[in-house]
C-alpha atoms as a PDB file:
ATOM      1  CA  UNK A   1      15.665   5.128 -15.528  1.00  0.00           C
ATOM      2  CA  UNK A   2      15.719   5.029 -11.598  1.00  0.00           C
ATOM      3  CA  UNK A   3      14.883   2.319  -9.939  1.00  0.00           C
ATOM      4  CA  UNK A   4      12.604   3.418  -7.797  1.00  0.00           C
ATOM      5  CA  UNK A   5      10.637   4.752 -11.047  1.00  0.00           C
ATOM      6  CA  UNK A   6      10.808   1.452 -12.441  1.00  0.00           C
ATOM      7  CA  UNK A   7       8.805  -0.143  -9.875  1.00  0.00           C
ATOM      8  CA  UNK A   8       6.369   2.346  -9.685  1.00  0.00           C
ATOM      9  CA  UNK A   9       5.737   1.944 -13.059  1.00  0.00           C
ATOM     10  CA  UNK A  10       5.877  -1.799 -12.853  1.00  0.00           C
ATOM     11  CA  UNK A  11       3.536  -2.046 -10.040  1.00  0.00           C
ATOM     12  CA  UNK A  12       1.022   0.279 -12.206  1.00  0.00           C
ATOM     13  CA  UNK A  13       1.365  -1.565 -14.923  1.00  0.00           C
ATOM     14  CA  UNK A  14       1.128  -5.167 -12.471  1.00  0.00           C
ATOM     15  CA  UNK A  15      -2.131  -3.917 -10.816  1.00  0.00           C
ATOM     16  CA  UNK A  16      -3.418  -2.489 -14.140  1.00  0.00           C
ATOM     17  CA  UNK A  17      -2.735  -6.397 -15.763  1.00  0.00           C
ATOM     18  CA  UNK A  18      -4.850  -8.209 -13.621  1.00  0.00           C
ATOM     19  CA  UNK A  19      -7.728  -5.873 -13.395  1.00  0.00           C
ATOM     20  CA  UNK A  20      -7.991  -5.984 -17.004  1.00  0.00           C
ATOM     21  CA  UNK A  21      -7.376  -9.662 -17.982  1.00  0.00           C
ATOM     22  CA  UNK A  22      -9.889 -10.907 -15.407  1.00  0.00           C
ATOM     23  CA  UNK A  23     -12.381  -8.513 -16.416  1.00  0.00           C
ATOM     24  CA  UNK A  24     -11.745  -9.276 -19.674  1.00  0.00           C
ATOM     25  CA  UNK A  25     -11.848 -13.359 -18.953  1.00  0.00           C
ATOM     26  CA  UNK A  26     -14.829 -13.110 -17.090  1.00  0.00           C
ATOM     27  CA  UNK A  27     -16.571 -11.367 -19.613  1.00  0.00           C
ATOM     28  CA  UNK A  28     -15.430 -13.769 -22.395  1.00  0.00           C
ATOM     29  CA  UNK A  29     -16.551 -16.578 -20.488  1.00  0.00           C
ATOM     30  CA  UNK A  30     -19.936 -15.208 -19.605  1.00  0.00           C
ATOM     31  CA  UNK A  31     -20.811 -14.467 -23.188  1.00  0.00           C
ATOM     32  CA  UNK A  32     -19.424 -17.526 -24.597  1.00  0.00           C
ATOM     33  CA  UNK A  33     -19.230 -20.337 -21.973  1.00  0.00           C
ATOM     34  CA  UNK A  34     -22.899 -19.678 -20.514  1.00  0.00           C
ATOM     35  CA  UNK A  35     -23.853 -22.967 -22.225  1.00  0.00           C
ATOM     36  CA  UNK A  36     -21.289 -25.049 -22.141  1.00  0.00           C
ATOM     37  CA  UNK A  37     -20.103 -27.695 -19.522  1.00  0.00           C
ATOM     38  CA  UNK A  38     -18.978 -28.018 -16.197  1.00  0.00           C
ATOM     39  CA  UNK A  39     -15.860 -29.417 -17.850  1.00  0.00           C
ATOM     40  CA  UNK A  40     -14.928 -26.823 -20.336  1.00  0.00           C
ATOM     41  CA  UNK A  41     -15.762 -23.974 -17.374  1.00  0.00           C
ATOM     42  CA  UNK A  42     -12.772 -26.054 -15.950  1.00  0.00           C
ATOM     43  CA  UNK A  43     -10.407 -26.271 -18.580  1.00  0.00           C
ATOM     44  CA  UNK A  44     -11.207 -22.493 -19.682  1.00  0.00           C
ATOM     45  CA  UNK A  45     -10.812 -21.018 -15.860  1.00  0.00           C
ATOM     46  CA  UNK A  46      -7.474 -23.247 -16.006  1.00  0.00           C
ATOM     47  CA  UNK A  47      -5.958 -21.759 -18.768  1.00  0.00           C
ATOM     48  CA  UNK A  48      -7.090 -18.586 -18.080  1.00  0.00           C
ATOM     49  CA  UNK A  49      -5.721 -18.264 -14.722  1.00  0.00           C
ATOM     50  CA  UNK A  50      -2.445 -19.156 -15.875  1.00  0.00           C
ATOM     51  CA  UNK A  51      -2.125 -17.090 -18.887  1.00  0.00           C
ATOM     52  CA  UNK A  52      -1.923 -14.023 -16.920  1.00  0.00           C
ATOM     53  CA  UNK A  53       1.404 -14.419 -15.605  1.00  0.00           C
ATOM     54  CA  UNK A  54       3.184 -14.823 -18.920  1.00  0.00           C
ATOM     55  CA  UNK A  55       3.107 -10.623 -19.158  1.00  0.00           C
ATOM     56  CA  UNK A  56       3.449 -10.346 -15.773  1.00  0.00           C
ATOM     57  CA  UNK A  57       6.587 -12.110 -15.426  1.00  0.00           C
ATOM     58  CA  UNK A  58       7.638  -9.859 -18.521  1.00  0.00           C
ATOM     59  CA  UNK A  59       6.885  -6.837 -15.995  1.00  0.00           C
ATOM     60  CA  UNK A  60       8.608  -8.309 -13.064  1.00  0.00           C
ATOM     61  CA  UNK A  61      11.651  -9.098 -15.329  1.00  0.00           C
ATOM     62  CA  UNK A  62      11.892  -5.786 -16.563  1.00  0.00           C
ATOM     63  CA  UNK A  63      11.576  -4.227 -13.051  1.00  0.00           C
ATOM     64  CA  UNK A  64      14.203  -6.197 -11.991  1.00  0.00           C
ATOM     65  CA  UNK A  65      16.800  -5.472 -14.487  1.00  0.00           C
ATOM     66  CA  UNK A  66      19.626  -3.215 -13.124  1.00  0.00           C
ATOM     67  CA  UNK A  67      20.003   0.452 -14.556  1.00  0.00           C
ATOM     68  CA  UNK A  68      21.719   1.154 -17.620  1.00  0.00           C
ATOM     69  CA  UNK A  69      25.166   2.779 -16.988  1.00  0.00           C
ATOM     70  CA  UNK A  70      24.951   6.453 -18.240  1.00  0.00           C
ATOM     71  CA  UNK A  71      26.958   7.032 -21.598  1.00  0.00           C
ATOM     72  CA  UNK A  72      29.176   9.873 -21.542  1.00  0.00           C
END
């Protein structure tokens, strides 16, 4: 695959990640969290915002792999 494809694709997939997950969060924590503590708002927001970058540093890895060398 070209390169330049790659990171088009990565990027997509990058910008697509994060709209998702912190919809996704957000909406988990309003549903469940609405009565809970200032404390586990913390520790939940924490976690949360870190979690994300485990697939993204998947994508970034894979965009940054050089091409394969054609097979003849």
């Amino acid at each position: 695959m070209p390169v330049r494809l790659k990171k088009l694709i990565g990027t997509v997939l990058l910008v697509a990640l994060v709209i998702i997950y912190a919809l996704l969060a957000t909406t988990i924590a309003i549903v469940h969290l609405s009565q809970s503590s200032t404390w586990v708002h913390l520790l939940y927001f924490l976690v949360t915002g870190v979690l994300w970058v485990l697939p993204a540093m998947f994508i970034i890895w894979w965009m940054a792999q050089p091409p394969r060398p054609k097979r003849r």
